[in-house]
C-alpha atoms as a PDB file:
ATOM      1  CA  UNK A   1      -3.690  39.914  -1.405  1.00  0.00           C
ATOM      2  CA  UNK A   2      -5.310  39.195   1.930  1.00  0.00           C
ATOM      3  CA  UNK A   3      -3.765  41.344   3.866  1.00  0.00           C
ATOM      4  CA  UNK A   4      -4.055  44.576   1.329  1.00  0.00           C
ATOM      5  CA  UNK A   5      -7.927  43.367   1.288  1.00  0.00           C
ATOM      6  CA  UNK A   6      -7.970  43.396   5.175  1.00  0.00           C
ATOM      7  CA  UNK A   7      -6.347  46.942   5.311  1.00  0.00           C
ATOM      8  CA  UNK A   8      -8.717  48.722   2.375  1.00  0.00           C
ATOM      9  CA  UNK A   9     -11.703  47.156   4.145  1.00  0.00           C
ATOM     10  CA  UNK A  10     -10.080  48.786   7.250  1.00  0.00           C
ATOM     11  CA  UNK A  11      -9.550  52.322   6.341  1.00  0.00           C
ATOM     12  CA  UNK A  12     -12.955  53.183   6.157  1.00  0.00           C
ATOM     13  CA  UNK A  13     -14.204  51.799   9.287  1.00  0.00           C
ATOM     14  CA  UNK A  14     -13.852  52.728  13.262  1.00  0.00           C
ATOM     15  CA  UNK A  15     -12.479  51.272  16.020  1.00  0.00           C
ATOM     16  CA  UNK A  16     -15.476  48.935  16.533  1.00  0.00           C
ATOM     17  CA  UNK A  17     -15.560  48.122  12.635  1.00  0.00           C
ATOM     18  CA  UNK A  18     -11.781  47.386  13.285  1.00  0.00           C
ATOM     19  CA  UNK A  19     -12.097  45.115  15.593  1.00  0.00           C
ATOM     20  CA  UNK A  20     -15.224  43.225  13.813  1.00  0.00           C
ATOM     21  CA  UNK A  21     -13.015  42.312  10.723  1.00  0.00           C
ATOM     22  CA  UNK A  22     -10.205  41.605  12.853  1.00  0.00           C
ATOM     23  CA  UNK A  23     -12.195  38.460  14.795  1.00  0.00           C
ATOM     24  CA  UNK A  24     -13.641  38.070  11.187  1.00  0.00           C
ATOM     25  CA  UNK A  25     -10.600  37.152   9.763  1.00  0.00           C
ATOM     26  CA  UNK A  26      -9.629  35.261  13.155  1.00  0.00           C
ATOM     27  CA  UNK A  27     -12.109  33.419  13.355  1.00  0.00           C
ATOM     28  CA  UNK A  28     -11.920  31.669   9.460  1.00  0.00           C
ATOM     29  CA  UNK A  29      -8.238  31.537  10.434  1.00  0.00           C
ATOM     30  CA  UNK A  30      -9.191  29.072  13.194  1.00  0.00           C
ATOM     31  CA  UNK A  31     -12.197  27.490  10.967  1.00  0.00           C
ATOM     32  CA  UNK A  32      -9.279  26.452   8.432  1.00  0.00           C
ATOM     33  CA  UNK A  33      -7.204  25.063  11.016  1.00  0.00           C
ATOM     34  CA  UNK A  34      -9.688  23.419  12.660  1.00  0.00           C
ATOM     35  CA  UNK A  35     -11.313  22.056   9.321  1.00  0.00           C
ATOM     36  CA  UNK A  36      -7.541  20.389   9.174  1.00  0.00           C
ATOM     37  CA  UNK A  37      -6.992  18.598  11.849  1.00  0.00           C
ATOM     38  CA  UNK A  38     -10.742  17.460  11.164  1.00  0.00           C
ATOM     39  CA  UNK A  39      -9.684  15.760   8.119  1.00  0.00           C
ATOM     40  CA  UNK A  40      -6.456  14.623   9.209  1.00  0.00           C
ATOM     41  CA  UNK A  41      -8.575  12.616  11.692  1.00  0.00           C
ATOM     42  CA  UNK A  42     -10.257  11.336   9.052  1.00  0.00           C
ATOM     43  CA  UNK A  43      -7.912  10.203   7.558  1.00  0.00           C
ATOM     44  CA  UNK A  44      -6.019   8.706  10.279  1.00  0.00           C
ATOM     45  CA  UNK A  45      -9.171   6.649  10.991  1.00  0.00           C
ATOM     46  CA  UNK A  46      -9.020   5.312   7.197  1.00  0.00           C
ATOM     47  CA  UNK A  47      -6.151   3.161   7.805  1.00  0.00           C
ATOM     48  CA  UNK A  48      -5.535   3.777  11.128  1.00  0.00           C
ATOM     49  CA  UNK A  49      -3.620   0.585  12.536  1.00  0.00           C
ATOM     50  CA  UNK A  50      -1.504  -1.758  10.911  1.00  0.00           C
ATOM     51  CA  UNK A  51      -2.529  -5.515   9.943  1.00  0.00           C
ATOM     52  CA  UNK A  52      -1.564  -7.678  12.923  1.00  0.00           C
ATOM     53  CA  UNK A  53       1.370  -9.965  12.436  1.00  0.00           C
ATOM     54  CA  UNK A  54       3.293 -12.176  14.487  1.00  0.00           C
ATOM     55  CA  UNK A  55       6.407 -14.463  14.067  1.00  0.00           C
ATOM     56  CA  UNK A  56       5.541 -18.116  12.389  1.00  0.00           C
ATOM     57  CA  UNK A  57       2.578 -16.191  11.040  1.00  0.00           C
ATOM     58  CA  UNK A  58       1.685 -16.772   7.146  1.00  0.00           C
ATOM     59  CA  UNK A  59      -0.688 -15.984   4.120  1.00  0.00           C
ATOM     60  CA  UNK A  60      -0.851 -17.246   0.314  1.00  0.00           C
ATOM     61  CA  UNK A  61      -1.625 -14.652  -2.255  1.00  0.00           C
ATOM     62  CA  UNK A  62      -1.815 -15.929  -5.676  1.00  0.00           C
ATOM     63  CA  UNK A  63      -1.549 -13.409  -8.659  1.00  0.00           C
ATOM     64  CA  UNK A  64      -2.402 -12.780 -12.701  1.00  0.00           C
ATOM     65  CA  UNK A  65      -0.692 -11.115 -14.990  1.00  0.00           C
ATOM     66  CA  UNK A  66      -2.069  -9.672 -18.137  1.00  0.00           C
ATOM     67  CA  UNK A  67      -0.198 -10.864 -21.520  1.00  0.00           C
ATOM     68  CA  UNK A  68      -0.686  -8.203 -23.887  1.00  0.00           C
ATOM     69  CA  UNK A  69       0.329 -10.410 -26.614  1.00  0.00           C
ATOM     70  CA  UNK A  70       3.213  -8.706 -27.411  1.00  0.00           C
ATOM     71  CA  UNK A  71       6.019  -9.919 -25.049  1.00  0.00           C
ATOM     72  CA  UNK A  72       5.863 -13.573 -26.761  1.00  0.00           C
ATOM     73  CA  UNK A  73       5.498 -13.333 -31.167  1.00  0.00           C
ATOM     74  CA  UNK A  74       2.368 -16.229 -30.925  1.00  0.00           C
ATOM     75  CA  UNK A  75       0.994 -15.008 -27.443  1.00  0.00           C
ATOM     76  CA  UNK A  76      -2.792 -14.351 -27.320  1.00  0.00           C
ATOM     77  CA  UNK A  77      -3.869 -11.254 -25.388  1.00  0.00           C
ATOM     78  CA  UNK A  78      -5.603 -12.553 -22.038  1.00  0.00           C
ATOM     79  CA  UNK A  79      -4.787 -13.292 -18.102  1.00  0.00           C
ATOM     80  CA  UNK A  80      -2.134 -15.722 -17.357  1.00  0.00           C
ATOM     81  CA  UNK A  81      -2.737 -18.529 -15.482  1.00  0.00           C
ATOM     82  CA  UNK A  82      -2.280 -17.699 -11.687  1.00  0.00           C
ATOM     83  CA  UNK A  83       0.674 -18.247  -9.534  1.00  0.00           C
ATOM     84  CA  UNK A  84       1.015 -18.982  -5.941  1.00  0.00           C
ATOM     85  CA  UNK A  85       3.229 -17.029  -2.968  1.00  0.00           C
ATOM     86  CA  UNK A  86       3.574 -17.772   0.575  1.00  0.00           C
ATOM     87  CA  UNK A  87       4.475 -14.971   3.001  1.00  0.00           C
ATOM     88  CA  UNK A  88       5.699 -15.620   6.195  1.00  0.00           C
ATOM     89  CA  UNK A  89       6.991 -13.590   9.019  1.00  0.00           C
ATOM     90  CA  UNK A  90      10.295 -14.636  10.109  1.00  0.00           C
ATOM     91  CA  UNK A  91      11.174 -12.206  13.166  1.00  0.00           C
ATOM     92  CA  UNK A  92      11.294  -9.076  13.706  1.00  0.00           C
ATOM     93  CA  UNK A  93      14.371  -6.757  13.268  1.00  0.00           C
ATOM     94  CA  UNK A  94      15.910  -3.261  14.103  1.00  0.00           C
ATOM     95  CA  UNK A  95      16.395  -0.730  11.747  1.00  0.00           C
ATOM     96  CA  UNK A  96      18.270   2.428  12.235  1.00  0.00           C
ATOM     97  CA  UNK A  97      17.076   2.044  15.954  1.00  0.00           C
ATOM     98  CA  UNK A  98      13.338   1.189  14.805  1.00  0.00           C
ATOM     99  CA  UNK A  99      11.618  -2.703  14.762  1.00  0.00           C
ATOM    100  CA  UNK A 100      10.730  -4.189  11.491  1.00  0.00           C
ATOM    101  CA  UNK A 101       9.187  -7.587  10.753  1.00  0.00           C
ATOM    102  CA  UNK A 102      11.279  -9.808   7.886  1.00  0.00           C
ATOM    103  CA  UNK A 103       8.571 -11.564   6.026  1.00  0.00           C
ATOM    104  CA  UNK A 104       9.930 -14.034   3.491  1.00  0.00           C
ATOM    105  CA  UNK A 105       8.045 -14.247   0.240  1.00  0.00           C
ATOM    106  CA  UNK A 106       8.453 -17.653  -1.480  1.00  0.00           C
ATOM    107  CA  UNK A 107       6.818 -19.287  -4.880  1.00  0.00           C
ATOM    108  CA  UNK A 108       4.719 -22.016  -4.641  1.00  0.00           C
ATOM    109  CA  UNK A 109       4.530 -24.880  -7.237  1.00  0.00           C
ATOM    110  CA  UNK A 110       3.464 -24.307 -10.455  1.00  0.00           C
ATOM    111  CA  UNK A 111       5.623 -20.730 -10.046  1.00  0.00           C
ATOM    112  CA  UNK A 112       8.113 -20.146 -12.056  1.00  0.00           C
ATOM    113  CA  UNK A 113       9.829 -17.916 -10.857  1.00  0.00           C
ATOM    114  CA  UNK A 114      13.453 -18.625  -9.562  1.00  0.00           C
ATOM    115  CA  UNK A 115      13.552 -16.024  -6.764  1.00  0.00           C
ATOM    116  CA  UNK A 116      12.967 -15.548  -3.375  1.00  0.00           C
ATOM    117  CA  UNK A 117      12.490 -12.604  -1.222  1.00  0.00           C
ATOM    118  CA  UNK A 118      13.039 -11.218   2.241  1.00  0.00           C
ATOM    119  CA  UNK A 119      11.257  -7.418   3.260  1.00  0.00           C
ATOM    120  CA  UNK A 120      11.826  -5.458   6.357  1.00  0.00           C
ATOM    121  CA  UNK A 121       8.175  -4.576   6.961  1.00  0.00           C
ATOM    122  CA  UNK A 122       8.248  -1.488  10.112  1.00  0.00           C
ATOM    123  CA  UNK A 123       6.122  -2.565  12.519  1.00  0.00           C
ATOM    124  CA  UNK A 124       5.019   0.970  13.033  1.00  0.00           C
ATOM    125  CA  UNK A 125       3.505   2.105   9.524  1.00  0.00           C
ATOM    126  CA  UNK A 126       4.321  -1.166   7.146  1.00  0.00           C
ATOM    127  CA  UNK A 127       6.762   0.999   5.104  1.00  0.00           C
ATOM    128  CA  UNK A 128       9.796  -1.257   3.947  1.00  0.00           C
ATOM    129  CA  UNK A 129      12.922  -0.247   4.660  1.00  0.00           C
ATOM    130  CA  UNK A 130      15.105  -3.078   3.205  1.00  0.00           C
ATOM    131  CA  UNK A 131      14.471  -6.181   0.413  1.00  0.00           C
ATOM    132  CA  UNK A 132      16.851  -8.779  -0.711  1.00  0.00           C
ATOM    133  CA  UNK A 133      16.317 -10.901  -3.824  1.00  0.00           C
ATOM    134  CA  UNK A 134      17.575 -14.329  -3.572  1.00  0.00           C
ATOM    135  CA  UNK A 135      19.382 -15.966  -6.340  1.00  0.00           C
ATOM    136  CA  UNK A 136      19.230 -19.790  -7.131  1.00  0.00           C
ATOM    137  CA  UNK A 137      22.061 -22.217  -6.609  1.00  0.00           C
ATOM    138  CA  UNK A 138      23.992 -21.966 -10.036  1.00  0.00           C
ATOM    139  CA  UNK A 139      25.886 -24.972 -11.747  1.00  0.00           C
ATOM    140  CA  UNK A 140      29.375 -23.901 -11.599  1.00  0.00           C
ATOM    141  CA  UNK A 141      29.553 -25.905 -14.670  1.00  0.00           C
ATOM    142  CA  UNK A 142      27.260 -24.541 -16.627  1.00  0.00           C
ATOM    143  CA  UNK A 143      26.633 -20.732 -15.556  1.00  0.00           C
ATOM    144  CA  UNK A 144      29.048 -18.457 -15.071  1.00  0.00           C
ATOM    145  CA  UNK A 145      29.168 -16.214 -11.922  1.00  0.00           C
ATOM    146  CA  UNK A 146      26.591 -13.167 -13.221  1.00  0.00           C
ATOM    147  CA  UNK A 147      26.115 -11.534 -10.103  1.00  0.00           C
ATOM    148  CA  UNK A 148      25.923 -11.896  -5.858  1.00  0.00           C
ATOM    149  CA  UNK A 149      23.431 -14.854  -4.446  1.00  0.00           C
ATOM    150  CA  UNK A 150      22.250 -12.242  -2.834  1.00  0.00           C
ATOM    151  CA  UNK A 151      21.327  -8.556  -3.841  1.00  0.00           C
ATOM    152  CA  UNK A 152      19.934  -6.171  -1.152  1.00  0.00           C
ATOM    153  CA  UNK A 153      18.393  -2.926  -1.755  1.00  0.00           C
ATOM    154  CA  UNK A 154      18.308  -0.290   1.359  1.00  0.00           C
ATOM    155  CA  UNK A 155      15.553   2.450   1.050  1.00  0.00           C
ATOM    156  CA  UNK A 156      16.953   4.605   3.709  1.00  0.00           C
ATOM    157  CA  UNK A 157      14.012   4.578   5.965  1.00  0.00           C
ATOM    158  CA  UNK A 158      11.882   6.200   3.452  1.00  0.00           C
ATOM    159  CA  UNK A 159       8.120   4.512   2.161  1.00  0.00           C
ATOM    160  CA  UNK A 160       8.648   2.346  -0.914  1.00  0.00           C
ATOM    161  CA  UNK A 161       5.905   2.130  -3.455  1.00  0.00           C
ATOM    162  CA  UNK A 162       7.491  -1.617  -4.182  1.00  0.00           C
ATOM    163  CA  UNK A 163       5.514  -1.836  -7.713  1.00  0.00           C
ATOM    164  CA  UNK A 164       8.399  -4.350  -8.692  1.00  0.00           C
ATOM    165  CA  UNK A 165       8.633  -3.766 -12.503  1.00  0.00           C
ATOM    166  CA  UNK A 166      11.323  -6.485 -12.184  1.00  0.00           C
ATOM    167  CA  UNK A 167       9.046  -9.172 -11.059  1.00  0.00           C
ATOM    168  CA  UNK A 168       5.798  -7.877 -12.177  1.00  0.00           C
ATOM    169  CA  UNK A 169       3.685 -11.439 -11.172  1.00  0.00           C
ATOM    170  CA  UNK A 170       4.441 -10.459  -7.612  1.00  0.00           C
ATOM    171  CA  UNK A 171       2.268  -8.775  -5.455  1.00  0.00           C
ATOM    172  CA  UNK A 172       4.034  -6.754  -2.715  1.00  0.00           C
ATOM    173  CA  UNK A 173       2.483  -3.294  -2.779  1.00  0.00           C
ATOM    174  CA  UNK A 174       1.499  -2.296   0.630  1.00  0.00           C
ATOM    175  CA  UNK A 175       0.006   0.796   2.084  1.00  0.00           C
ATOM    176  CA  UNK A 176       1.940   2.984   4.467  1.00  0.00           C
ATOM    177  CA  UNK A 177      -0.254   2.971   8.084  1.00  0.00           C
ATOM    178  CA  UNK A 178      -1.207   4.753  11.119  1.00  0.00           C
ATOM    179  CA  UNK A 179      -0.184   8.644  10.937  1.00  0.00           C
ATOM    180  CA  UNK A 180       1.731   8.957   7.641  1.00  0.00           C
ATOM    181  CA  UNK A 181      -1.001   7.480   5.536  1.00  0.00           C
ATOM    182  CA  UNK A 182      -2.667  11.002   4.628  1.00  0.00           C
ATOM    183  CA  UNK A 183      -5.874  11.047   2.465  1.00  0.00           C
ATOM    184  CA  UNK A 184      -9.384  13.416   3.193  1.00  0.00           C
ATOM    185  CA  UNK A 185     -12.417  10.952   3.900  1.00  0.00           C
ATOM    186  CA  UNK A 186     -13.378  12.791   0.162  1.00  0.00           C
ATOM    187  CA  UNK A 187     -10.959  10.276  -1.277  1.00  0.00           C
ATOM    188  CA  UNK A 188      -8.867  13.409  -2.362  1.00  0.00           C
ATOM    189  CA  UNK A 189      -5.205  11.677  -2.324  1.00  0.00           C
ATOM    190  CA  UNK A 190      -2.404  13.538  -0.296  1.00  0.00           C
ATOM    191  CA  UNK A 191       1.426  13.071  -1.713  1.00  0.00           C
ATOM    192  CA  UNK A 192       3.943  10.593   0.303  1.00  0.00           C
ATOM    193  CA  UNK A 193       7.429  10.278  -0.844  1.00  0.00           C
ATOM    194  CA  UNK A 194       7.105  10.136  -4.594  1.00  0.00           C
ATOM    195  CA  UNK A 195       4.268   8.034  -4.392  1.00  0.00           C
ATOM    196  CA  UNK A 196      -0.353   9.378  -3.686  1.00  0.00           C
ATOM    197  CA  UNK A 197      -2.176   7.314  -1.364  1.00  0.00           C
ATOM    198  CA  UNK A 198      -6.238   8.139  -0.873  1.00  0.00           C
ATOM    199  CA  UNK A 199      -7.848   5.150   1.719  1.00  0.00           C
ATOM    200  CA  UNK A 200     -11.684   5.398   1.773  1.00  0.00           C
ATOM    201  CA  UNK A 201     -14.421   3.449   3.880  1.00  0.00           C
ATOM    202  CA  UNK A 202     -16.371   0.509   2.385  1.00  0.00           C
ATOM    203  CA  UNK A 203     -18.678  -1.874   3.367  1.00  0.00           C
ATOM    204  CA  UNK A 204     -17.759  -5.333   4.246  1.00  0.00           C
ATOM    205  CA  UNK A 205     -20.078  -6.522   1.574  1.00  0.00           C
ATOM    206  CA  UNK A 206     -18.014  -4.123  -0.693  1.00  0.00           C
ATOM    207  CA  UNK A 207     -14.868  -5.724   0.467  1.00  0.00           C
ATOM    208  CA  UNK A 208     -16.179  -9.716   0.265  1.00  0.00           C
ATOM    209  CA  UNK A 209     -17.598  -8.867  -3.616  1.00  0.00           C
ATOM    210  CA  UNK A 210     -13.974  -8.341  -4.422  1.00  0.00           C
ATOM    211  CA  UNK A 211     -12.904 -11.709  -2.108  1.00  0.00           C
ATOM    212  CA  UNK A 212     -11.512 -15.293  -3.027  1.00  0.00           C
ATOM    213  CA  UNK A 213     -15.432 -16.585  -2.335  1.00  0.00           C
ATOM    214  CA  UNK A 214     -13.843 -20.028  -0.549  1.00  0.00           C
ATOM    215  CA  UNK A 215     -11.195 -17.748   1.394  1.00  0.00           C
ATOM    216  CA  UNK A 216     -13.889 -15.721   2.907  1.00  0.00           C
ATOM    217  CA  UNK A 217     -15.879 -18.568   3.853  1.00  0.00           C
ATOM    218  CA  UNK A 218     -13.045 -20.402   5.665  1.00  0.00           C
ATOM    219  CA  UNK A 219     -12.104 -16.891   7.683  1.00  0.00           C
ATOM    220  CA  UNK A 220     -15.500 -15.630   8.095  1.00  0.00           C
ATOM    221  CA  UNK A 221     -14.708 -15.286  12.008  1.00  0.00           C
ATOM    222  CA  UNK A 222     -11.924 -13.377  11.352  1.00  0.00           C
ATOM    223  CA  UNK A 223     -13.477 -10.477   9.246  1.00  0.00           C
ATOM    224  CA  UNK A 224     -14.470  -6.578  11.114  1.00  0.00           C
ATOM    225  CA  UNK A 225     -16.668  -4.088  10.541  1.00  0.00           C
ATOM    226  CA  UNK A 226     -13.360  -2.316   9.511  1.00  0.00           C
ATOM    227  CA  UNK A 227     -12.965  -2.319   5.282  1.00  0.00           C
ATOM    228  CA  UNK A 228     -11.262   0.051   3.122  1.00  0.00           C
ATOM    229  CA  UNK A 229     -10.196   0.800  -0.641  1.00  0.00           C
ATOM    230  CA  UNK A 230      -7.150   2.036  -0.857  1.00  0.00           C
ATOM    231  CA  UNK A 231      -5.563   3.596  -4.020  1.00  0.00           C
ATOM    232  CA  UNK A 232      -1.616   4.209  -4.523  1.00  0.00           C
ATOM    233  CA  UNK A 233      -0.448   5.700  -7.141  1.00  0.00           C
ATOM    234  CA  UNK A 234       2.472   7.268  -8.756  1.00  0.00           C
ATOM    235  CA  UNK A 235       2.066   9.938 -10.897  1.00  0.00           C
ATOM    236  CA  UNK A 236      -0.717   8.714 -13.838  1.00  0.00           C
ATOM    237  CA  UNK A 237       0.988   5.437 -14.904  1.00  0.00           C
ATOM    238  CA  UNK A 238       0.394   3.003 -12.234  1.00  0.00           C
ATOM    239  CA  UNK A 239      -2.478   2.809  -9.899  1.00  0.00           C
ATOM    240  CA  UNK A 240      -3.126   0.302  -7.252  1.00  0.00           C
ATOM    241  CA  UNK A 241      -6.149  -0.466  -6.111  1.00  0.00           C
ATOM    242  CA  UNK A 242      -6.382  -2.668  -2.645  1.00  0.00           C
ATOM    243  CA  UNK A 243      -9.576  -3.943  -0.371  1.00  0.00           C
ATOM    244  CA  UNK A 244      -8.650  -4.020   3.015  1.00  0.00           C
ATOM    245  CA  UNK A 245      -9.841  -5.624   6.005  1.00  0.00           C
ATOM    246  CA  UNK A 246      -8.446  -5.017   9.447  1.00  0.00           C
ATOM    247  CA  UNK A 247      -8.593  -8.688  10.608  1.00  0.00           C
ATOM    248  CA  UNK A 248      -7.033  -9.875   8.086  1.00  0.00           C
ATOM    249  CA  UNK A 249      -2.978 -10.079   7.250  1.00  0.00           C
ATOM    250  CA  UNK A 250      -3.099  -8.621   3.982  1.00  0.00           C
ATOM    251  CA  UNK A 251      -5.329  -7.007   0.983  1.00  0.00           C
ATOM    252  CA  UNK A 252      -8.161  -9.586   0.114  1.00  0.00           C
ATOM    253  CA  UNK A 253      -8.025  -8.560  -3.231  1.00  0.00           C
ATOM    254  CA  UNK A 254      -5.862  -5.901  -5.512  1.00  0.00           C
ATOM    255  CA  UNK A 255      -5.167  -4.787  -9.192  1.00  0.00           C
ATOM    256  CA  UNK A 256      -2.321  -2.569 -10.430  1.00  0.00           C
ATOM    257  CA  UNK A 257      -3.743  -0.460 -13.484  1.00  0.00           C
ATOM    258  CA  UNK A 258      -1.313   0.742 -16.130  1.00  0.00           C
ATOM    259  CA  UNK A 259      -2.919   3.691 -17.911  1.00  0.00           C
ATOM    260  CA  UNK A 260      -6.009   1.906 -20.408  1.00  0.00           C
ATOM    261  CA  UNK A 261      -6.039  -1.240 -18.892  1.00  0.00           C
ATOM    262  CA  UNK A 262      -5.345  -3.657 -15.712  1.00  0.00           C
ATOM    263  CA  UNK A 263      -2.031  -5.749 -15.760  1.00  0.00           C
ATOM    264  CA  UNK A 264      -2.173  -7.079 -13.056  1.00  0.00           C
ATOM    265  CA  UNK A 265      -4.676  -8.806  -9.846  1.00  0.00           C
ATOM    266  CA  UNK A 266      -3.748 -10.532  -7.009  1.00  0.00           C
ATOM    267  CA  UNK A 267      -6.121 -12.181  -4.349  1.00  0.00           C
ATOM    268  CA  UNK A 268      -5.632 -13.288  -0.347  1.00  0.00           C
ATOM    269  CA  UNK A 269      -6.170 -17.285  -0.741  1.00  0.00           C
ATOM    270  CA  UNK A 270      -4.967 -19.010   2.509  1.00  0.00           C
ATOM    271  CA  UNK A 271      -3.399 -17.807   6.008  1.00  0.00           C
ATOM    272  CA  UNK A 272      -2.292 -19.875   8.872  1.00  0.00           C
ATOM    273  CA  UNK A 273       0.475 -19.702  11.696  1.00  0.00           C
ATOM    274  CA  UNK A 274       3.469 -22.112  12.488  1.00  0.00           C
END
């Protein structure tokens, strides 16, 4: 339709009128591009570097999840009581010829869940590339052999939304960094994978409303200027919704919405290093 458009307009005209529509239509040719690359900057800046992590480096998150009341016949609709996890980074390991940290995620006490969990975190961008869920030590005894100790999951070095139906208490949703994390400064999300990511600026006042109060108090040193919501989603079931800061390890705070309401909220409690 353009280029008929450009032609009709064309017929009329001279040489001079030619050339007038010709740097015309040049010219918003290179006003979209460079309107682009504008907002690719943009976005580049919104989560531009990855949290910094190290080896012996660790973090609590503790989580809530929302009983609905139907799971349980008795249950009362309201927010579990919260559960602890620690995270802490191993090592670092290649993948497919590229560097990933292994952070292990344990349960605290009080946790009841029976698993642990290894990730393959790329050091480049934060998207996981492996997890393995570890099985307790069965009785012989008692349980029968259901399955491998160990069950490992390869994503083929694509991003992972990680939403973890399977263990919905834990919190290990993470935003995919530096270049490939693509969202306009608008908040207009831009599709990854399977999964939408939008990042947008906030104010660190923005970011410590949505804080564990004491946690913020004990790390106050460690908090920039640099805060930022980011929303993942996939498709119109599940949206997460994460407050970022850049000195710190992980989200300070995060919910995962499930259509009407929130199931789920998970906040950044304690960090350290070995």
């Amino acid at each position: 339709m353009i280029q008929r458009s450009q032609r009709n307009c064309l017929k009329g005209g001279n040489m001079g009128s030619r050339k007038r529509h010709t740097w015309t239509w040049h010219g918003l040719f290179l006003l979209m591009i460079c309107c682009f690359f504008i907002v690719q900057g943009e976005v580049a800046a919104a989560l531009d570097a990855p949290p910094a992590w190290s080896p012996g480096q660790w973090w609590v998150v503790e989580s809530q999840t929302y009983n609905t009341g139907k799971i349980r016949r008795g249950d009362t609709p309201g927010w579990d009581s919260k559960v602890g996890w620690r995270y802490q980074v191993e090592g670092t390991e290649d993948l497919e010829g590229e560097p990933y940290y292994v952070v292990v995620v344990t349960p605290l006490e009080g946790n009841k869940c029976a698993y642990t969990f290894r990730y393959w975190f790329r050091v480049s961008d934060r998207s996981v590339g492996r997890r393995e869920v570890r099985h307790p030590a069965r009785n012989p005894e008692v349980q029968k052999d259901i399955g491998p100790p160990v069950v490992a999951r390869s994503f083929n070095n694509k991003p992972n939304l990680l939403s973890n139906f399977e263990f919905p208490a834990l919190p290990v949703t993470i935003p995919v960094f530096s270049s490939r994390a693509h969202a306009s400064s608008a908040g207009t999300p831009r599709t990854l994978s399977q999964r939408t990511q939008a990042a947008t600026k906030i104010s660190t006042a923005d970011m410590k409303g949505k804080a564990d109060q004491a946690f913020m108090a004990k790390v106050g040193a460690r908090v920039t200027p640099d805060s930022s919501l980011v929303k993942i989603s996939q498709g119109a079931a599940v949206i997460e919704n994460q407050y970022w800061n850049a000195g710190l390890p992980w989200c300070v705070y995060g919910e995962q919405s499930n259509e009407t309401f929130t199931s789920r909220r998970y906040w950044l409690v304690d960090m350290g290093s070995n």
